[in-house]
N, C-alpha and C. Protein backbone atom coordinates (compact mmCIF):
# COMPACT_ATOMS: atom_id res chain seq x y z
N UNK A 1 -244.23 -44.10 83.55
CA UNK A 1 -245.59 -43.86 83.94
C UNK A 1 -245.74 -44.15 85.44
N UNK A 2 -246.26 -43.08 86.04
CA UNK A 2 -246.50 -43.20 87.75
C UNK A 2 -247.74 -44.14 88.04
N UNK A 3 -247.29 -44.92 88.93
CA UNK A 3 -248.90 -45.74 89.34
C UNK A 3 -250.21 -45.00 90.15
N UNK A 4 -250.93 -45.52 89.52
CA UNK A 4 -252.44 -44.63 90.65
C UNK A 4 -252.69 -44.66 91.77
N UNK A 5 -252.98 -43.28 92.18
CA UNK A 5 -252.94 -43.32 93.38
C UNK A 5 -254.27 -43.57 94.07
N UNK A 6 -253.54 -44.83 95.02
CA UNK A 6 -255.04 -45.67 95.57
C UNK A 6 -254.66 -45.05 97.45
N UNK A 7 -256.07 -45.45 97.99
CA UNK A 7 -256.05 -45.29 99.66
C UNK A 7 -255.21 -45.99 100.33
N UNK A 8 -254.74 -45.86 101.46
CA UNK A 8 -253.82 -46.94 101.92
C UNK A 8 -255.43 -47.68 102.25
N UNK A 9 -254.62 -49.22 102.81
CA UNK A 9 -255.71 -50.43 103.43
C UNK A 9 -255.76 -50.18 104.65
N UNK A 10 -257.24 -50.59 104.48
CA UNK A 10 -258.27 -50.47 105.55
C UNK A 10 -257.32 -51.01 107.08
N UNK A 11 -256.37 -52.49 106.71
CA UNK A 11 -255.96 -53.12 107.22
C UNK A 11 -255.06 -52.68 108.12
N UNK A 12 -254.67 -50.56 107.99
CA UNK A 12 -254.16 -50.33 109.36
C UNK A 12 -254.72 -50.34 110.52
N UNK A 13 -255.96 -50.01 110.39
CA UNK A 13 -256.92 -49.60 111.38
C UNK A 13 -257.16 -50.91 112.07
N UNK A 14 -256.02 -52.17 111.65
CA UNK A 14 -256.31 -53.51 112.70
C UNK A 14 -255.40 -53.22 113.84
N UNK A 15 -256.40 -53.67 115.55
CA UNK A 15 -254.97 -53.56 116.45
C UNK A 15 -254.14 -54.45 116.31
N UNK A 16 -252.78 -53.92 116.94
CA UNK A 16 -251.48 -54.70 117.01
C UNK A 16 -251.17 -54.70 117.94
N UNK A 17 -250.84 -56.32 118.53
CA UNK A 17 -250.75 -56.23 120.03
C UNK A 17 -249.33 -56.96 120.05
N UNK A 18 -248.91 -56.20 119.57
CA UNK A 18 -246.84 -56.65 119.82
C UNK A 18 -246.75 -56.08 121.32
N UNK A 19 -245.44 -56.48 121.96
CA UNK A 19 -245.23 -55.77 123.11
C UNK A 19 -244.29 -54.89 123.02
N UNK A 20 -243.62 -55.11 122.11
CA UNK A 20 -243.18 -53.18 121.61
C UNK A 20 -243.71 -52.56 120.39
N UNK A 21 -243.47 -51.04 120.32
CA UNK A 21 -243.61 -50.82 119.28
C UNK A 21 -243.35 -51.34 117.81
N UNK A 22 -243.95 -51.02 116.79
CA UNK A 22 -243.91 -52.25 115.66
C UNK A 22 -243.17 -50.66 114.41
N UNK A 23 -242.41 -50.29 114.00
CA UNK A 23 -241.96 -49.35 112.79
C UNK A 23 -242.93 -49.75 111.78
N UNK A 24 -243.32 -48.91 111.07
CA UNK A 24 -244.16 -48.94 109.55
C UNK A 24 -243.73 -48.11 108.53
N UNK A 25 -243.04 -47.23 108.87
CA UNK A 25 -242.24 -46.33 108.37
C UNK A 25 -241.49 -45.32 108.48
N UNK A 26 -240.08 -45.19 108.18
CA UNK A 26 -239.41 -43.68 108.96
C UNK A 26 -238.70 -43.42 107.98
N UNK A 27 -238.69 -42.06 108.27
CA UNK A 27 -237.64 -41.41 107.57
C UNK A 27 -236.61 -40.39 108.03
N UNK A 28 -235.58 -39.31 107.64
CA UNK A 28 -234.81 -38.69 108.17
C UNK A 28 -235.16 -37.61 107.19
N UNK A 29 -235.03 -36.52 107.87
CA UNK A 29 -235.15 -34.91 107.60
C UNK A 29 -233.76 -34.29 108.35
N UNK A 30 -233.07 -33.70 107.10
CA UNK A 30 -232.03 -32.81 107.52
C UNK A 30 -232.29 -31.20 107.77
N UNK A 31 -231.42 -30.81 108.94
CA UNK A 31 -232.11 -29.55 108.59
C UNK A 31 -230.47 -28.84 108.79
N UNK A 32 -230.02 -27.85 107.98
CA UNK A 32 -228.64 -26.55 107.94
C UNK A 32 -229.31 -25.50 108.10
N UNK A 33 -228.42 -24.75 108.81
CA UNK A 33 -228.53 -23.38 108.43
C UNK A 33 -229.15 -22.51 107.72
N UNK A 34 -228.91 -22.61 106.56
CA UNK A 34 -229.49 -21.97 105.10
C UNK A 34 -228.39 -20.37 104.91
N UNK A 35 -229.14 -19.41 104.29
CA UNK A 35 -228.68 -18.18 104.30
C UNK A 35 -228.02 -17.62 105.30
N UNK A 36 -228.40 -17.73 106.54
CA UNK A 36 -228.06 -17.35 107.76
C UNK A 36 -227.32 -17.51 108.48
N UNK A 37 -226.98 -19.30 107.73
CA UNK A 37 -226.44 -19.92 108.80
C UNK A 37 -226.90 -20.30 110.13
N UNK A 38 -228.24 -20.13 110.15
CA UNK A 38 -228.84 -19.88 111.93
C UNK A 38 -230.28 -20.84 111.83
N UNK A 39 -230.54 -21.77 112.07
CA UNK A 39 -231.93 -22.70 111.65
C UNK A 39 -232.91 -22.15 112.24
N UNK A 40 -233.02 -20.86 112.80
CA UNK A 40 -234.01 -20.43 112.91
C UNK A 40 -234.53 -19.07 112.40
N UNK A 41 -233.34 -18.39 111.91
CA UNK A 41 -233.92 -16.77 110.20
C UNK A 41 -233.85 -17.53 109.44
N UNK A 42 -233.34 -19.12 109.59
CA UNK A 42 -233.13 -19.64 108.25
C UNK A 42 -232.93 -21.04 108.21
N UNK A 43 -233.54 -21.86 107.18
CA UNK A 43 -233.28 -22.95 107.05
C UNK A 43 -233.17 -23.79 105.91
N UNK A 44 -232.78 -25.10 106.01
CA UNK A 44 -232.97 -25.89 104.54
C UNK A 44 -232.79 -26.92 105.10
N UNK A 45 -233.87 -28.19 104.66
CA UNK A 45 -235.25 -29.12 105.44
C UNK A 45 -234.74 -29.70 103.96
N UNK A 46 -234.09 -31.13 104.24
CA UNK A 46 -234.05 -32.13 102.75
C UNK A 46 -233.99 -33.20 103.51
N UNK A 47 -234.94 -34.46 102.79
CA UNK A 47 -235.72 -35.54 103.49
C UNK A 47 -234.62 -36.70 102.65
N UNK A 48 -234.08 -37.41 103.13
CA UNK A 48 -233.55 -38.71 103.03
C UNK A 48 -233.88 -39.09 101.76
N UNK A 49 -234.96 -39.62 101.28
CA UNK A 49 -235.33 -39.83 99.69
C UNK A 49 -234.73 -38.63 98.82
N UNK A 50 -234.93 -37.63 99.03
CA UNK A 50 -235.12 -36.32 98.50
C UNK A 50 -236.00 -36.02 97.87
N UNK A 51 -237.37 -36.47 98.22
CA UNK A 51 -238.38 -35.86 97.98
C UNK A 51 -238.64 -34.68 98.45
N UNK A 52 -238.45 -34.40 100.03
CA UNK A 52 -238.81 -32.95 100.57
C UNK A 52 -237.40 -31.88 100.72
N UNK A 53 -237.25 -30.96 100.18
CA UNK A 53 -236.50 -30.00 99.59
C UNK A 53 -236.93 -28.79 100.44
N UNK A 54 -237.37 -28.15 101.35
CA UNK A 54 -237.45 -26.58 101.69
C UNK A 54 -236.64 -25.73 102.29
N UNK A 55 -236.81 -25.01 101.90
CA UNK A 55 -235.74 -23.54 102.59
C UNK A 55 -236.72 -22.94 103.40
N UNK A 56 -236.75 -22.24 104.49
CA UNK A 56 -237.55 -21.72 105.24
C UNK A 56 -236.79 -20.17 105.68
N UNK A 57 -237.93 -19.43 106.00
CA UNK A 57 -237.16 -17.82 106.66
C UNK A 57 -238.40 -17.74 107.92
N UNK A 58 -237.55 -17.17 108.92
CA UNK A 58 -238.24 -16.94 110.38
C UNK A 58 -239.56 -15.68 109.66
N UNK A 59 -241.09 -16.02 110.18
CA UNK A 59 -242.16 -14.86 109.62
C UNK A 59 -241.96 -13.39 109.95
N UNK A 60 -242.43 -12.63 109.79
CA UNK A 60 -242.40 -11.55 109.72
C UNK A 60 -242.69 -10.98 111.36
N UNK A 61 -243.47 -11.98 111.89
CA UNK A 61 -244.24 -11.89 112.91
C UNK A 61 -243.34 -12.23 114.14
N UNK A 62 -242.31 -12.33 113.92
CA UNK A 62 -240.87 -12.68 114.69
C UNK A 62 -239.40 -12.07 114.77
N UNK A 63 -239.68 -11.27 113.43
CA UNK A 63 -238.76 -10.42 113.35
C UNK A 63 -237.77 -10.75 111.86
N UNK A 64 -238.32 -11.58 111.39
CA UNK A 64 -237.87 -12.21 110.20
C UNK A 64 -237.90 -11.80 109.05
N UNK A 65 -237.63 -12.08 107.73
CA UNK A 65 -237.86 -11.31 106.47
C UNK A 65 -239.55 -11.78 106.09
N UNK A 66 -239.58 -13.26 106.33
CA UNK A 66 -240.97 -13.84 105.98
C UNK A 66 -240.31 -13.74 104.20
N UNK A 67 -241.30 -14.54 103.54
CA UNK A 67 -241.32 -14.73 102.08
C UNK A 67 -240.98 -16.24 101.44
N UNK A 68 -240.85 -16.95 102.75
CA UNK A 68 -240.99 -18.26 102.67
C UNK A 68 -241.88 -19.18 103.45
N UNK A 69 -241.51 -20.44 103.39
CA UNK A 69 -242.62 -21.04 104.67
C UNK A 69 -241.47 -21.11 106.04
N UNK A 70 -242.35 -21.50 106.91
CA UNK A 70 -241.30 -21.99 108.00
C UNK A 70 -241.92 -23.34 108.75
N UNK A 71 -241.21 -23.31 110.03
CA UNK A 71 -241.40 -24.61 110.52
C UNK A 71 -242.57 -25.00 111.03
N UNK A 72 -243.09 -23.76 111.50
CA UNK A 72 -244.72 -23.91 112.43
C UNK A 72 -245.62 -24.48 111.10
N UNK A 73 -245.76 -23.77 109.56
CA UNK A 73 -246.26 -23.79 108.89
C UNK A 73 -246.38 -25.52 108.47
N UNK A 74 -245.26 -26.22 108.32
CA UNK A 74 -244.54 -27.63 108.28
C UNK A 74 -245.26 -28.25 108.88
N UNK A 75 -245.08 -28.13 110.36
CA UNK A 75 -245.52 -29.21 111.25
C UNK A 75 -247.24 -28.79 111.00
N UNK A 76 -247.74 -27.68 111.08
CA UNK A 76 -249.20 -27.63 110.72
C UNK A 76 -249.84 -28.37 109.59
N UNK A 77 -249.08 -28.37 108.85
CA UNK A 77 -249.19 -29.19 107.50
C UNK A 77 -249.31 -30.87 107.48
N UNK A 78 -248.26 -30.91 108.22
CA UNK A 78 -248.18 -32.41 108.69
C UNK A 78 -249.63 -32.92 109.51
N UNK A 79 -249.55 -32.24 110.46
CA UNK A 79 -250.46 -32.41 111.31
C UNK A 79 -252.14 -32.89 110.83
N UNK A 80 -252.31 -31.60 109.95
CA UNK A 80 -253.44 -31.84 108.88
C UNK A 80 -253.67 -32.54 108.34
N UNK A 81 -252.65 -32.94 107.58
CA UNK A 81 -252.44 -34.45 106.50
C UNK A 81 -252.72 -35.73 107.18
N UNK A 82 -251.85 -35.90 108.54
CA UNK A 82 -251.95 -37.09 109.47
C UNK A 82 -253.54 -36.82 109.69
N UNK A 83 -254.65 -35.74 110.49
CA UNK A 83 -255.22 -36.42 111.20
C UNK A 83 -257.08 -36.22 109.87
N UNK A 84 -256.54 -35.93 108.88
CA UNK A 84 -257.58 -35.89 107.18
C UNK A 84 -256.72 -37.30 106.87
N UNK A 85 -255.88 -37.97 106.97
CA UNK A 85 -256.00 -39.66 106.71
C UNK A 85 -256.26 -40.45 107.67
N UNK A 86 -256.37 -40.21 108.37
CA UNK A 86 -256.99 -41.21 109.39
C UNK A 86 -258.68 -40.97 109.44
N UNK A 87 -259.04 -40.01 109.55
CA UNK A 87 -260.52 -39.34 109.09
C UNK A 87 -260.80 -40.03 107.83
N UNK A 88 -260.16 -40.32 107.01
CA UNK A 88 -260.65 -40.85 105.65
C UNK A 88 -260.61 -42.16 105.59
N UNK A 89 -259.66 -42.97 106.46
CA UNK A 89 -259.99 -44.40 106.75
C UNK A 89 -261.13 -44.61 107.64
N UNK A 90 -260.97 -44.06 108.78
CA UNK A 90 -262.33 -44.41 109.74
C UNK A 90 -263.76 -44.32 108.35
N UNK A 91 -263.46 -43.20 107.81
CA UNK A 91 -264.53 -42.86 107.11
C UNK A 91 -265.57 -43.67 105.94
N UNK A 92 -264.14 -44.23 105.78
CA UNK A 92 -264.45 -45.33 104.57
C UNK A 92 -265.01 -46.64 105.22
N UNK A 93 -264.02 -47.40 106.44
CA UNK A 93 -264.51 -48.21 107.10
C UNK A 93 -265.93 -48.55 107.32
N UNK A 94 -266.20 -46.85 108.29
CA UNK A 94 -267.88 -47.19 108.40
C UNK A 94 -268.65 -46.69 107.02
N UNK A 95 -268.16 -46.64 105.79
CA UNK A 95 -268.49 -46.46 104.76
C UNK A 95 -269.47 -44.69 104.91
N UNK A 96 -269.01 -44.05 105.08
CA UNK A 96 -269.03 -42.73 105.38
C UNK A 96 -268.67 -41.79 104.27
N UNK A 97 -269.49 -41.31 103.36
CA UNK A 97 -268.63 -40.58 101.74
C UNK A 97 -268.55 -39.02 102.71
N UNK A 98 -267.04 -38.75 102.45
CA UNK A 98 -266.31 -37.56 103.06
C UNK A 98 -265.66 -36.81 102.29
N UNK A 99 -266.19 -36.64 100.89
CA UNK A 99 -265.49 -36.29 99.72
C UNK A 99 -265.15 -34.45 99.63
N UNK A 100 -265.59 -34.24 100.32
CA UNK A 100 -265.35 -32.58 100.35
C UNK A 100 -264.80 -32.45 101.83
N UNK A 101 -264.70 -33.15 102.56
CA UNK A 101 -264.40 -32.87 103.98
C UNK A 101 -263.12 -31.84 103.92
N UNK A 102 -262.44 -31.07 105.02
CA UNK A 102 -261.04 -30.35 104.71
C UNK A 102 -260.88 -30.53 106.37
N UNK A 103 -259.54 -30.41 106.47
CA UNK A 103 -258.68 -30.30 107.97
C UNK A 103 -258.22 -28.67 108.32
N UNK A 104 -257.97 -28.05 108.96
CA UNK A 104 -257.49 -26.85 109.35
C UNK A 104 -256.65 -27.19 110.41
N UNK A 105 -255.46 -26.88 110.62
CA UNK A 105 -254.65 -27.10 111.21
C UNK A 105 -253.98 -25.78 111.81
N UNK A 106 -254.35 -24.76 112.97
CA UNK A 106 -253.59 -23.82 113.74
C UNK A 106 -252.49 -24.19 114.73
N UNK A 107 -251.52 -23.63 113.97
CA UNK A 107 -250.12 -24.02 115.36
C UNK A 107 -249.93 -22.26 115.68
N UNK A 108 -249.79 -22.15 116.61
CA UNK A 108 -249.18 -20.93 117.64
C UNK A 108 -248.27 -21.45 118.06
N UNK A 109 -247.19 -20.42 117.70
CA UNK A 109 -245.81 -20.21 118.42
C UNK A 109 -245.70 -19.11 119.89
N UNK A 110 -245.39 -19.93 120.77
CA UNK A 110 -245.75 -18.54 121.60
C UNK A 110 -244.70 -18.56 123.12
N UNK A 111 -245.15 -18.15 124.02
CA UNK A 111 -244.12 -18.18 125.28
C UNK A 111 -245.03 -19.24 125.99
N UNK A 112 -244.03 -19.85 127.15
CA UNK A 112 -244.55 -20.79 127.96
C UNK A 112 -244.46 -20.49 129.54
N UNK A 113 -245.39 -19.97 130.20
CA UNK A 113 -245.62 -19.60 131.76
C UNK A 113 -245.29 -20.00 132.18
N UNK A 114 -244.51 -21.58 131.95
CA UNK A 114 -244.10 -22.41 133.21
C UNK A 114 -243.17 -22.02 133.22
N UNK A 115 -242.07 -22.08 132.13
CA UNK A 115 -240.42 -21.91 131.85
C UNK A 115 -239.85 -20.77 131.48
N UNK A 116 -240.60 -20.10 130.69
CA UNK A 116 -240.41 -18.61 130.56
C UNK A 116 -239.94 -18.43 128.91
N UNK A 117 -240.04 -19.91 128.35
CA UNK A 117 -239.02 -20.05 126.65
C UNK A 117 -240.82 -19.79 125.97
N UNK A 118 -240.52 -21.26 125.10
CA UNK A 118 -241.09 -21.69 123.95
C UNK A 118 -242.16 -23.07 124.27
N UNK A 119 -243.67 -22.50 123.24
CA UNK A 119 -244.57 -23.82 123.17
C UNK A 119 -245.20 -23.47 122.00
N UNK A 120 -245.83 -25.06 121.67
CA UNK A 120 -246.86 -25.02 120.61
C UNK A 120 -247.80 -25.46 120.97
N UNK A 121 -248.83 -24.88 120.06
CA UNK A 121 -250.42 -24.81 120.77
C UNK A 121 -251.27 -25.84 119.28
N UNK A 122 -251.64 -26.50 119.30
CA UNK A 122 -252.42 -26.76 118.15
C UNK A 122 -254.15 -26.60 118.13
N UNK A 123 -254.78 -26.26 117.28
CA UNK A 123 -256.31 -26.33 117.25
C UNK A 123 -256.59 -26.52 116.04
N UNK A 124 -257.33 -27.97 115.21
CA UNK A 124 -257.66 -28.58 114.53
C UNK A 124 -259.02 -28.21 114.37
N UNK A 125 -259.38 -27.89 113.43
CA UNK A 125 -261.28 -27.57 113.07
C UNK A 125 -261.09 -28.87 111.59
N UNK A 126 -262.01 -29.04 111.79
CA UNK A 126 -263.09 -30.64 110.47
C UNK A 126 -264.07 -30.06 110.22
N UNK A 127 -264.00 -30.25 108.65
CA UNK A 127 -265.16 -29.79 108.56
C UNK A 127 -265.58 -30.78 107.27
N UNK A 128 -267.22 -31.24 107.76
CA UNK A 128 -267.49 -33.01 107.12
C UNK A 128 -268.90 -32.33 106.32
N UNK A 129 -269.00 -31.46 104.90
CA UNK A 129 -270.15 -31.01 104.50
C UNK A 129 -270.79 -32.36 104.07
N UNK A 130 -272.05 -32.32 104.12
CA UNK A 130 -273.02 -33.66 103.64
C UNK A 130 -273.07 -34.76 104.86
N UNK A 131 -272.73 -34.52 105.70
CA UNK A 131 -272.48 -35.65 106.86
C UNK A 131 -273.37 -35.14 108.21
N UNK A 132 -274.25 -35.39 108.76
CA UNK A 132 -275.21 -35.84 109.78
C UNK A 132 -274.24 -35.09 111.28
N UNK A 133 -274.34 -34.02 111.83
CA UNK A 133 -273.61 -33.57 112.68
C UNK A 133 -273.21 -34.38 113.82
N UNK A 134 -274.50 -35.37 114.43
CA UNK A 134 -274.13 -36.49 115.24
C UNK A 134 -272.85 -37.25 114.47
N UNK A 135 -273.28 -37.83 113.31
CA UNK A 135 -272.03 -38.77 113.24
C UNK A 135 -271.05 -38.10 113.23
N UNK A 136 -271.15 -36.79 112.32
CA UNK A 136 -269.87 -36.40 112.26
C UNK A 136 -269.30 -36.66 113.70
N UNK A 137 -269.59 -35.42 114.35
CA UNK A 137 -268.87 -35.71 115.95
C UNK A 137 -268.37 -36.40 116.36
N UNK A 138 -268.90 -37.90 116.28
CA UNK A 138 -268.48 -38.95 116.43
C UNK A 138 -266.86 -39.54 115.61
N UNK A 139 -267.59 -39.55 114.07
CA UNK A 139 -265.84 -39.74 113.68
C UNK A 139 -265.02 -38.88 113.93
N UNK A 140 -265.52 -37.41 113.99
CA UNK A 140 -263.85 -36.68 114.83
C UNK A 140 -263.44 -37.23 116.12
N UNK A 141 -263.94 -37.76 117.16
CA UNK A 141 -263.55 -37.77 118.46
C UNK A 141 -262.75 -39.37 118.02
N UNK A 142 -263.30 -40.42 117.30
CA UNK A 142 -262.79 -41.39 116.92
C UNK A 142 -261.04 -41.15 116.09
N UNK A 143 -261.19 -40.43 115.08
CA UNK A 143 -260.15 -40.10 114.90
C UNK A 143 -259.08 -38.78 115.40
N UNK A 144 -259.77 -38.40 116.92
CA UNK A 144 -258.86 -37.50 117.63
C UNK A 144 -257.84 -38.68 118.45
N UNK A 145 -258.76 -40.04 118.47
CA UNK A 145 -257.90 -41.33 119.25
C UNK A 145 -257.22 -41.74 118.33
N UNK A 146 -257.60 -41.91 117.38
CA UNK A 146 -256.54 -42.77 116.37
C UNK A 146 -255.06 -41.96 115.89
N UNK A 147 -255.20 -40.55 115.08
CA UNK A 147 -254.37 -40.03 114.88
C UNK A 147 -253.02 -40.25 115.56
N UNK A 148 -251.90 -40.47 115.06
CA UNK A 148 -250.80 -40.09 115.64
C UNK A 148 -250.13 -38.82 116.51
N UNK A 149 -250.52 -37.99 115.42
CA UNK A 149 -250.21 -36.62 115.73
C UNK A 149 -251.14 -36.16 117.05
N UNK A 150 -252.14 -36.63 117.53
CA UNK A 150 -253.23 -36.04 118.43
C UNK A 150 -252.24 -37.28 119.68
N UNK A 151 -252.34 -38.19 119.24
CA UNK A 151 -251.73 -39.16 120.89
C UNK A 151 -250.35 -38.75 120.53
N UNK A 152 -249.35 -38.02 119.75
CA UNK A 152 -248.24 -37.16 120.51
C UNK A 152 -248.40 -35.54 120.82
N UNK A 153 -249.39 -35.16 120.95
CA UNK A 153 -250.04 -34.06 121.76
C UNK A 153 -250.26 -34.55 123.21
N UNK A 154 -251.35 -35.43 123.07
CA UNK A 154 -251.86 -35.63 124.37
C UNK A 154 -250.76 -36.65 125.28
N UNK A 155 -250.18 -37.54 125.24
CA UNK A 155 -249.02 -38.21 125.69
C UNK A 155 -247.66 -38.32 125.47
N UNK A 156 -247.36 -37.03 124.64
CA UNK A 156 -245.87 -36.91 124.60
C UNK A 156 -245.22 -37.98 123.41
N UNK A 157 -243.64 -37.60 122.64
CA UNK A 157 -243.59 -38.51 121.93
C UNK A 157 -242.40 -39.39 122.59
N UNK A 158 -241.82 -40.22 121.69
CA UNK A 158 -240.28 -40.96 122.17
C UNK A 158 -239.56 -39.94 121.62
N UNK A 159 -238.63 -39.66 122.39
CA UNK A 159 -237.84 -38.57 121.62
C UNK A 159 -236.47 -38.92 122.41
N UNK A 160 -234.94 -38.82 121.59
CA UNK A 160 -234.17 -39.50 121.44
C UNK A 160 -233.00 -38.39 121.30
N UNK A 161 -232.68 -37.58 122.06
CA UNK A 161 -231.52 -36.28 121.05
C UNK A 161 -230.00 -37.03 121.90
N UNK A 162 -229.20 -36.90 121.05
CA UNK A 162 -227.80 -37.15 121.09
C UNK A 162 -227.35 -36.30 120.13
N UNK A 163 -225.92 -36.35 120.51
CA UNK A 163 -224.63 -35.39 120.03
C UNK A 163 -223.95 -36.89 118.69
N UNK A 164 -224.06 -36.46 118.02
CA UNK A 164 -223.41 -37.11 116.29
C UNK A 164 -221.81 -37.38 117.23
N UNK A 165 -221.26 -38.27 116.95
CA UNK A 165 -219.57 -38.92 116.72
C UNK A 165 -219.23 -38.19 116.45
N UNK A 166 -217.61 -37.29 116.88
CA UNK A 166 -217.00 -36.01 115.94
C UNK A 166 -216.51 -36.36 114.30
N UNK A 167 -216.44 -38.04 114.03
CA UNK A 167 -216.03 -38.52 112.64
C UNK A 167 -217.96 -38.59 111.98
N UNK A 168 -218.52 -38.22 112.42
CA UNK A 168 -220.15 -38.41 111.57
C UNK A 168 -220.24 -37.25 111.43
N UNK A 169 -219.42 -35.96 111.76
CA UNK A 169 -219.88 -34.46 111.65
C UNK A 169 -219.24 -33.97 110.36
N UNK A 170 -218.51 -34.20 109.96
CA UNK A 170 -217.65 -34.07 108.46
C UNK A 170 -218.63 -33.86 107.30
């Protein structure tokens, strides 16, 4: 029997004033080839637990077969999820009922003017039915600060790439 599923505690939303960063949770996402062999007509996305399992195909809109999800779709997803829980803690905090609220999450894949490659664009719409348009406003801009996903938009993330040991590539 699975246990019920409760909110996380209020008790993230306390600051933490470590002088480094503090981990709360990580995980690892693999990503191969897939069909293609090529991680980008193709992929397969399996998460360390093995809870997350996907195969992905480049959209249609790229030159791809499409008929699966892909990566833009992923990270949009994510994105949504991260910044509709943090919206639902602030929410609860100031005791705020947000029970129909929904996240929309747009990622564009597109070219970048500076470099001449690749960027992503995000645009987030909230939408808080039953809620007072002032406040609303308010808890979005509150949780445009809190979110994770919005302060690695606006300030960049830690990001870490290295080449694997030739004995870790096996």
């Amino acid at each position: 029997m699975s246990k019920p599923l409760r909110p996380p505690l209020l008790s993230l939303l306390e600051k933490y004033r470590g002088k480094e960063g503090q981990t709360l949770y990580s995980t690892t996402v693999t990503v191969t080839g897939g069909e293609a062999e090529h991680g980008c007509v193709s992929g397969v996305a399996r998460s360390d637990d093995g809870l997350l399992a996907v195969d992905w195909q480049l959209p249609e809109a790229l030159g791809g077969t499409g008929g699966a999800t892909n990566p833009e779709q992923l990270f949009a997803a994510s994105y949504a999820a991260c910044f509709y829980g943090s919206l639902s803690l602030l929410a609860t905090r100031a005791g705020i009922p947000v029970a129909n609220a929904s996240v929309d999450v747009t990622v564009h894949f597109g070219r970048d003017p500076v470099d001449g490659m690749f960027l992503l664009a995000a645009y987030t719409q909230v939408r808080l039915p039953g809620v007072e348009r002032a406040l609303a406003e308010q808890l979005v801009r509150e949780t445009e600060r809190l979110t994770p996903y919005n302060k690695m938009a606006r300030q960049g993330i830690e990001n870490v790439v290295m080449l694997a040991a030739p004995e870790d590539t096996a």
